[in-house]
N, C-alpha and C. Protein backbone atom coordinates (compact mmCIF):
# COMPACT_ATOMS: atom_id res chain seq x y z
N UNK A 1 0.83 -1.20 0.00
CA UNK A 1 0.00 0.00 0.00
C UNK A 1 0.86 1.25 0.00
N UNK A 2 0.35 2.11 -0.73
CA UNK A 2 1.22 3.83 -1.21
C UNK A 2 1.17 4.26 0.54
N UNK A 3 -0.15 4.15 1.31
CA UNK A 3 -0.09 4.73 2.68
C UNK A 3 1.14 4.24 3.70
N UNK A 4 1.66 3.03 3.37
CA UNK A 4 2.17 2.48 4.47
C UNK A 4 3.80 3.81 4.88
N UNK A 5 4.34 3.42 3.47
CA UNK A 5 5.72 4.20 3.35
C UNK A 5 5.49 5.70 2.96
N UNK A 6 5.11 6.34 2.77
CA UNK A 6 4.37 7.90 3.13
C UNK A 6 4.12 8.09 4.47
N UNK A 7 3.14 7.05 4.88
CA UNK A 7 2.89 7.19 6.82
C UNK A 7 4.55 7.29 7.39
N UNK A 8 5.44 6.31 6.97
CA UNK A 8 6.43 6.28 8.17
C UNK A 8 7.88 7.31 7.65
N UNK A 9 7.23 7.54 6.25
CA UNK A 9 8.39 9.06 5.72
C UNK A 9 7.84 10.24 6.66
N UNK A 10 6.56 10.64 6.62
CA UNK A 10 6.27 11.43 7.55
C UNK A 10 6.43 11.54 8.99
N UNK A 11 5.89 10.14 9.69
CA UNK A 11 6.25 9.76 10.78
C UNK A 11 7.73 10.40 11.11
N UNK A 12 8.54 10.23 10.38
CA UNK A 12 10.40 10.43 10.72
C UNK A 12 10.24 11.75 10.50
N UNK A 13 9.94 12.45 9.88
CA UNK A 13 9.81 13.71 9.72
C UNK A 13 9.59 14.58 11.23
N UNK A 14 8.29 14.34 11.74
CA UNK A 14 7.85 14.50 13.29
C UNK A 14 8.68 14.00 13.68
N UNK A 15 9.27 12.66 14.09
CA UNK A 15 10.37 12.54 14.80
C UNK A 15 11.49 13.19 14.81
N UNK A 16 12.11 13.44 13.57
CA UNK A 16 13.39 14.38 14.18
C UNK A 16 12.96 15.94 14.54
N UNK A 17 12.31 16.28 14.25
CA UNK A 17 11.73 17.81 14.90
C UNK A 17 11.18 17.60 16.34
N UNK A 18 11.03 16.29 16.49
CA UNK A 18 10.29 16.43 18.01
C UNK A 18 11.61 16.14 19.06
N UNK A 19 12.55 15.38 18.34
CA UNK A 19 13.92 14.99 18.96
C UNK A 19 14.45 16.14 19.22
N UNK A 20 14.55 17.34 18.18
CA UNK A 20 15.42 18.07 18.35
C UNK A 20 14.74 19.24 19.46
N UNK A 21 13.87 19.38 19.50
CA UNK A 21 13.00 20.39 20.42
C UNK A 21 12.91 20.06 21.82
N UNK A 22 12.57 18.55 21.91
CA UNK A 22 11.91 18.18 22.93
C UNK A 22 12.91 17.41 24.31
N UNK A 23 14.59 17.85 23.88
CA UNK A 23 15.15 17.46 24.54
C UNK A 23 16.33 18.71 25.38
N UNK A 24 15.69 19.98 24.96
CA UNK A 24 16.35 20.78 25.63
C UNK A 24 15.51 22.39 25.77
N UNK A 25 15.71 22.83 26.60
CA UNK A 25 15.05 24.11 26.94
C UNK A 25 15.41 24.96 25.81
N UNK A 26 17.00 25.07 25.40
CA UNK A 26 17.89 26.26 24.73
C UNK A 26 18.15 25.35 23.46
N UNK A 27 17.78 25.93 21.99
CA UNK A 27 18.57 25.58 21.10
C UNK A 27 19.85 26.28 20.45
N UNK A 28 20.75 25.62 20.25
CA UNK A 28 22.23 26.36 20.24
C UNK A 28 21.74 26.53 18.54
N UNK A 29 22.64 27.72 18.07
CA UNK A 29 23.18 27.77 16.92
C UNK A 29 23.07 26.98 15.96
N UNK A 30 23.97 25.84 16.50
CA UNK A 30 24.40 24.68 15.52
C UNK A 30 23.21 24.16 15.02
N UNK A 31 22.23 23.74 16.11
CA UNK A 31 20.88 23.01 16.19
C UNK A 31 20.08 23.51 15.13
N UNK A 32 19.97 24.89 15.37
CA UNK A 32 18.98 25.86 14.53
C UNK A 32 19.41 25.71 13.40
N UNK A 33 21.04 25.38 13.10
CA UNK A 33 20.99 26.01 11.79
C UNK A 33 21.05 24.46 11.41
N UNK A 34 20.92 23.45 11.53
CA UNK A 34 21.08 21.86 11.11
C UNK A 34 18.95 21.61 10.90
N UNK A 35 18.08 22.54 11.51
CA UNK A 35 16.68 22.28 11.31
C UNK A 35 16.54 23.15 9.63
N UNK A 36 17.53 24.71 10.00
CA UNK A 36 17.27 25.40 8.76
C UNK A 36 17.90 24.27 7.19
N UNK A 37 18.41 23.66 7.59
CA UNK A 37 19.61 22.80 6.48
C UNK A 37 18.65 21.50 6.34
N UNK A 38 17.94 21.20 6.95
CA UNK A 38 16.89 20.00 6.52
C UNK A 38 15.97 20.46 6.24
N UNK A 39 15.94 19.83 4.58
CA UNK A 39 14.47 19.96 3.74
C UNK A 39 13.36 19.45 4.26
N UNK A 40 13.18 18.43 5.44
CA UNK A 40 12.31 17.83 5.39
C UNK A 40 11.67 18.56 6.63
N UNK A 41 12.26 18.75 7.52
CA UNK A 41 11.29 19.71 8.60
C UNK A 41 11.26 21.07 7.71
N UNK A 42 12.32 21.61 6.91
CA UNK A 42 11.68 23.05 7.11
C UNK A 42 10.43 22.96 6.36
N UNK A 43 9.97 22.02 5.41
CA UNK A 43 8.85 21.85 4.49
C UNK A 43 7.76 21.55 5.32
N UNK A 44 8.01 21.02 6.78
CA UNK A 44 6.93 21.22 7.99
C UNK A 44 6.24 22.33 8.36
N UNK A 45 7.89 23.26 8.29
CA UNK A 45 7.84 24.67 9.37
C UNK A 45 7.76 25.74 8.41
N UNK A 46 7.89 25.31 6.78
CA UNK A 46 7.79 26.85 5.98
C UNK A 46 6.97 28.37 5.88
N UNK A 47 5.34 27.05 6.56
CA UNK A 47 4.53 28.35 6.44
C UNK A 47 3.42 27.48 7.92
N UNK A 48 4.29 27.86 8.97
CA UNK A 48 3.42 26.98 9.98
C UNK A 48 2.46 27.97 10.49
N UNK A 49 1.51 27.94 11.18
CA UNK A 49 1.29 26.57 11.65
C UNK A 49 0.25 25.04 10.15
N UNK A 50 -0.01 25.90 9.48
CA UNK A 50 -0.49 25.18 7.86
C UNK A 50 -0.22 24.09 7.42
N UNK A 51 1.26 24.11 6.93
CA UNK A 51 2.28 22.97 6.44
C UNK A 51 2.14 22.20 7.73
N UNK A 52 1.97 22.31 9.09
CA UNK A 52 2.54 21.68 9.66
C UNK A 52 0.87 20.76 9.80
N UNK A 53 0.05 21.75 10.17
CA UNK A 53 -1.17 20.75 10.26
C UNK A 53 -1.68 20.18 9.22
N UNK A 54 -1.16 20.72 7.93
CA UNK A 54 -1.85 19.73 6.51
C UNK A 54 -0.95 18.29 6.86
N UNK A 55 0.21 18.27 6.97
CA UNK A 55 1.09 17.11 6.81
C UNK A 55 0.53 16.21 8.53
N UNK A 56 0.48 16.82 9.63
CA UNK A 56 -0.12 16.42 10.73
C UNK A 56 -1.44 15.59 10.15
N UNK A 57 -2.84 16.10 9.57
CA UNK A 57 -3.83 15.61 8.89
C UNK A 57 -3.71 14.27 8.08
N UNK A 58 -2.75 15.07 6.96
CA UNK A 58 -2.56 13.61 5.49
C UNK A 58 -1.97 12.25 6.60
N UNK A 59 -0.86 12.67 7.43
CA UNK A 59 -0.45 11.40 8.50
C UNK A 59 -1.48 10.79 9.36
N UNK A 60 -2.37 11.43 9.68
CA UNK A 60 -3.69 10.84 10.69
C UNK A 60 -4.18 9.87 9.52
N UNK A 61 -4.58 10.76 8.25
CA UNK A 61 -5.41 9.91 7.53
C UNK A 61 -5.00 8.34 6.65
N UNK A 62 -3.91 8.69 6.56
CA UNK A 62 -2.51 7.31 6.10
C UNK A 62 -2.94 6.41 7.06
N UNK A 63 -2.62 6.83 8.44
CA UNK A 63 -2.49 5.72 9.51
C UNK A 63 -4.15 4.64 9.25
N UNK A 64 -4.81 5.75 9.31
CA UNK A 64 -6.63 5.18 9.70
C UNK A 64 -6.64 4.58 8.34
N UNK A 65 -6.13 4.67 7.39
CA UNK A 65 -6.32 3.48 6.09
C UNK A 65 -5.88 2.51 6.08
N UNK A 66 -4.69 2.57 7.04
CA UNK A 66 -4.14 1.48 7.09
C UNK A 66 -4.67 1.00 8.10
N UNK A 67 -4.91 1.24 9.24
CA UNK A 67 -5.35 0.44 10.26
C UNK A 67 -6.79 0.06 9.84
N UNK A 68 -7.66 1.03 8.79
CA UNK A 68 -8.71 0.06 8.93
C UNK A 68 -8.51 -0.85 7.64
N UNK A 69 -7.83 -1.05 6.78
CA UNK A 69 -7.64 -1.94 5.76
C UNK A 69 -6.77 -3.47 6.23
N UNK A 70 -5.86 -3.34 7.38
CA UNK A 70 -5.84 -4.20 7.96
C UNK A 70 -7.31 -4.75 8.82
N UNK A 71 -8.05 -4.26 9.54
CA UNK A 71 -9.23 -4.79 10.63
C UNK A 71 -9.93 -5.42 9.26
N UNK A 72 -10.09 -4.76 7.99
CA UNK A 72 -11.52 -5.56 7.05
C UNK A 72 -10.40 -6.56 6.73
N UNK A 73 -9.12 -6.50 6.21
CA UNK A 73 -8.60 -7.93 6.06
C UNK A 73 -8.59 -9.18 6.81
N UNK A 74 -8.22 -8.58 8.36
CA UNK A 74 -8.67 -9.38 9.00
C UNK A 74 -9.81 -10.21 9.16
N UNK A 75 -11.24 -9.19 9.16
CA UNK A 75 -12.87 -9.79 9.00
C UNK A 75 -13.05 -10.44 7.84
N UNK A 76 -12.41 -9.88 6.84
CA UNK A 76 -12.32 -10.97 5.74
C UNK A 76 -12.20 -12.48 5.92
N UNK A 77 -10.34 -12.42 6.53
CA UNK A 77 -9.93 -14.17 6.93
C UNK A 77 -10.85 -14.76 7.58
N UNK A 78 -11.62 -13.70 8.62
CA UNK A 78 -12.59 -15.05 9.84
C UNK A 78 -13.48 -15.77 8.88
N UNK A 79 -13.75 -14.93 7.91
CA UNK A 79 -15.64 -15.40 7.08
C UNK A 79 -15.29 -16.48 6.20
């Protein structure tokens, strides 16, 4: 499925922005300028809060296709 690997490109996406934020009060220099140097968060943060909740959204909706396309596969096998 196209959702699976889109869900967990995005997924990593949130993860390193949440890594880099969520483990210190102060971001140094270096930090800031290694978020400005990645394409993939700043395409989060270009025009936030927007980018960040469209891509937040499309990832909710990936996940719930997949999770419910697994549950009918599943109800499928029982029948």
């Amino acid at each position: 499925m196209k959702s699976q690997p889109n869900a967990v490109t995005s997924l990593n996406k949130f993860k390193k922005l949440r890594n880099i934020l969520a483990h210190s009060a102060y971001i140094s220099d270096e930090e800031l300028d290694s978020i400005y140097s990645d394409n993939e968060i700043m395409a989060i943060l270009s025009d936030y809060p927007d980018t960040y909740l469209k891509e937040f959204r499309a990832n909710k909706n990936r996940l719930n296709r997949l999770m419910y396309s697994r549950i009918s596969r599943m109800n499928k096998d029982k029948s």
